[in-house]
Protein backbone atom coordinates (compact mmCIF):
# COMPACT_ATOMS: atom_id res chain seq x y z
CA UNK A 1 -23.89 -92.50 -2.57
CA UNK A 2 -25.69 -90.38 -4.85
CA UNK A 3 -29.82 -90.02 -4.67
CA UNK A 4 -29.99 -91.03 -8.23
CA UNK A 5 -28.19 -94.51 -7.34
CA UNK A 6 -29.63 -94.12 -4.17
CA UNK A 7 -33.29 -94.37 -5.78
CA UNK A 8 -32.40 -96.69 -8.70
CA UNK A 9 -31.25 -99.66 -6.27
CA UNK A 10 -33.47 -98.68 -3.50
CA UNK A 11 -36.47 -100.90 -4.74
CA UNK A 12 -33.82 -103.80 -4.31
CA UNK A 13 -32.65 -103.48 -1.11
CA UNK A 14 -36.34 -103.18 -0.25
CA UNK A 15 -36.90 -106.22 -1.78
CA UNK A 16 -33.77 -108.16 -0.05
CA UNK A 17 -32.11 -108.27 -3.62
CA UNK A 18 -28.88 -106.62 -1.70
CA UNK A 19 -28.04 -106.19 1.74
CA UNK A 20 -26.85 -102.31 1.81
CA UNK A 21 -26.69 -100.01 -1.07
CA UNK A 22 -22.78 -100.77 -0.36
CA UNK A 23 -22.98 -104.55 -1.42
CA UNK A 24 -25.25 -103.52 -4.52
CA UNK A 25 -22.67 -101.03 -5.61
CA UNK A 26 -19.90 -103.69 -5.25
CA UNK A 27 -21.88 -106.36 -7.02
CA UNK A 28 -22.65 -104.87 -9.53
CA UNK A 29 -19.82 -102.54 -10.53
CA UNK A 30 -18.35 -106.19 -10.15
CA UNK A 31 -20.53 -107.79 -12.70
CA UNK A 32 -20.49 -104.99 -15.26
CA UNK A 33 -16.99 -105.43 -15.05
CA UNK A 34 -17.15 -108.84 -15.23
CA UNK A 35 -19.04 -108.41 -18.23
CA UNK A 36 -16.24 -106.05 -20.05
CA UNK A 37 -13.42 -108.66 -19.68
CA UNK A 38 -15.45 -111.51 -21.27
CA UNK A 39 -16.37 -109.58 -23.84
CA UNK A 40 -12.87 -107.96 -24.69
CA UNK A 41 -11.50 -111.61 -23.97
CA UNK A 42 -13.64 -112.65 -26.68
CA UNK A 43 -12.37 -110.35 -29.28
CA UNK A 44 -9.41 -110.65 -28.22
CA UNK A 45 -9.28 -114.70 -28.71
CA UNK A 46 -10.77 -114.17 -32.02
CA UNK A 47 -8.19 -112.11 -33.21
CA UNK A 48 -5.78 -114.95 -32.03
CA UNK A 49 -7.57 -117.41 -33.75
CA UNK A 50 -8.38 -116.03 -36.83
CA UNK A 51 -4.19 -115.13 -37.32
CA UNK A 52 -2.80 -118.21 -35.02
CA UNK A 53 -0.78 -115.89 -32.87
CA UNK A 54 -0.52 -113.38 -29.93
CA UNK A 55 -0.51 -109.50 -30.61
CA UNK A 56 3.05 -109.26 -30.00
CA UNK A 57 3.75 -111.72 -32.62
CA UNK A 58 1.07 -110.22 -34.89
CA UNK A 59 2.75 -107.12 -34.26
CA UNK A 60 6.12 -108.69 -35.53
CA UNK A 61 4.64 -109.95 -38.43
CA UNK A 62 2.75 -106.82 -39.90
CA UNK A 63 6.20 -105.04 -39.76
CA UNK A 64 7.71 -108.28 -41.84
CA UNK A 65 4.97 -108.08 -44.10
CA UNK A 66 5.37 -104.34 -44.71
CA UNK A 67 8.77 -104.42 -45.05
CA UNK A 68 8.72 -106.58 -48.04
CA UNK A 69 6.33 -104.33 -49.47
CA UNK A 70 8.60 -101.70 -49.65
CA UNK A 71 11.51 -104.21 -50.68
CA UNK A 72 9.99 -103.68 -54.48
CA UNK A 73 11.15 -107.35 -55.27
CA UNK A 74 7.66 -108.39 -55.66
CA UNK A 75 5.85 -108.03 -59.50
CA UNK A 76 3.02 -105.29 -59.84
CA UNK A 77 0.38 -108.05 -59.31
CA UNK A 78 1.71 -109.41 -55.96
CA UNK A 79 2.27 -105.78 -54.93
CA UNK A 80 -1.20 -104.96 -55.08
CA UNK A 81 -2.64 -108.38 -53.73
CA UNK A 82 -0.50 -108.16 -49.97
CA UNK A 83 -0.52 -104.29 -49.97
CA UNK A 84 -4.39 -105.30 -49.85
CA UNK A 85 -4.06 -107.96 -47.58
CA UNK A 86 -1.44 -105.56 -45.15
CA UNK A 87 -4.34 -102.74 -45.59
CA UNK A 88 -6.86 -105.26 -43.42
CA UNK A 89 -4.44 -106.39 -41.70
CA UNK A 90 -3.84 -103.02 -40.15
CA UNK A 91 -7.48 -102.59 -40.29
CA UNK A 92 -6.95 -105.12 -37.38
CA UNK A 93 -4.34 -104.91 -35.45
CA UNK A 94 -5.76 -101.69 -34.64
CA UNK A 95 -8.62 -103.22 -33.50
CA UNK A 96 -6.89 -105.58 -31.48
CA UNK A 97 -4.41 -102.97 -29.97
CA UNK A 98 -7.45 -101.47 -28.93
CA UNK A 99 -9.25 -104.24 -27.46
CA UNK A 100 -5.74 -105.27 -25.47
CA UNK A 101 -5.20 -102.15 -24.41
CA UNK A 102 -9.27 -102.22 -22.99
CA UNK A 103 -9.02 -105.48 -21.73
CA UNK A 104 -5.29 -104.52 -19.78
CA UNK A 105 -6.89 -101.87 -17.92
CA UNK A 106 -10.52 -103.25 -17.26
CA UNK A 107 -8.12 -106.26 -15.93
CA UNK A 108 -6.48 -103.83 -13.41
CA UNK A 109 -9.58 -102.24 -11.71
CA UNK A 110 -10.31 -104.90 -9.06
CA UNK A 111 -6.77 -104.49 -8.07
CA UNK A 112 -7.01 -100.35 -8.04
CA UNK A 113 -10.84 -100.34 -6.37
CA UNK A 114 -11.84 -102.68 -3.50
CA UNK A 115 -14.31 -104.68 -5.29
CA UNK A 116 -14.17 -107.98 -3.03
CA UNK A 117 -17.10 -108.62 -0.96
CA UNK A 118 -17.57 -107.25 2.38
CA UNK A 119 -16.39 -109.53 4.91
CA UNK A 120 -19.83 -111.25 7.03
């Protein structure tokens, strides 16, 4: 391990926090990983929430909604009000691509680095 980690945990092996620089390293590359997935989890439900629906479905439903923009069967007013309402829409499912996307990959890491615990 690097002397900069090295020093920074040192103070809590000393102190019996961890074991062996090794089971600080895992625990807590663990928890900050831990701590990525419930918070992109998070976003992710409220995006669910707030629309009713999954991103794929989302997804579906932008494309409806844009598509009948560009039908031109809707008067001026209506035009404006759900090119408005597509606008933030976008505005989020950008947002939510993004925090999928995040939340995909920080879900794959325990499975590409060995994070279990050592065995006793």
């Amino acid at each position: 391990m690097g002397t900069g980690f090295a020093a920074a945990i040192e103070p809590l092996v000393r102190r019996r926090v961890f074991v062996t620089e090794e089971q600080a390293a895992r625990e807590l590359v663990r928890d900050y990983v831990l701590r990525q997935v419930t918070s992109l989890q998070r976003e992710v439900t409220r995006f669910e929430r707030r629309y009713g629906m999954r991103f794929e479905r989302f997804s579906e439903y932008l494309h409806e909604r844009s598509a009948l923009l560009e039908a031109g069967s809707l008067e001026p007013s209506q035009r404006q009000t759900l090119g408005q309402a597509i606008m933030q829409e976008e505005d989020d499912w950008l947002d939510w691509k993004a925090a999928q996307e995040m939340l995909d990959n920080w879900l794959g890491i325990p499975k590409r680095c060995d994070l279990s615990a050592p065995p006793p």
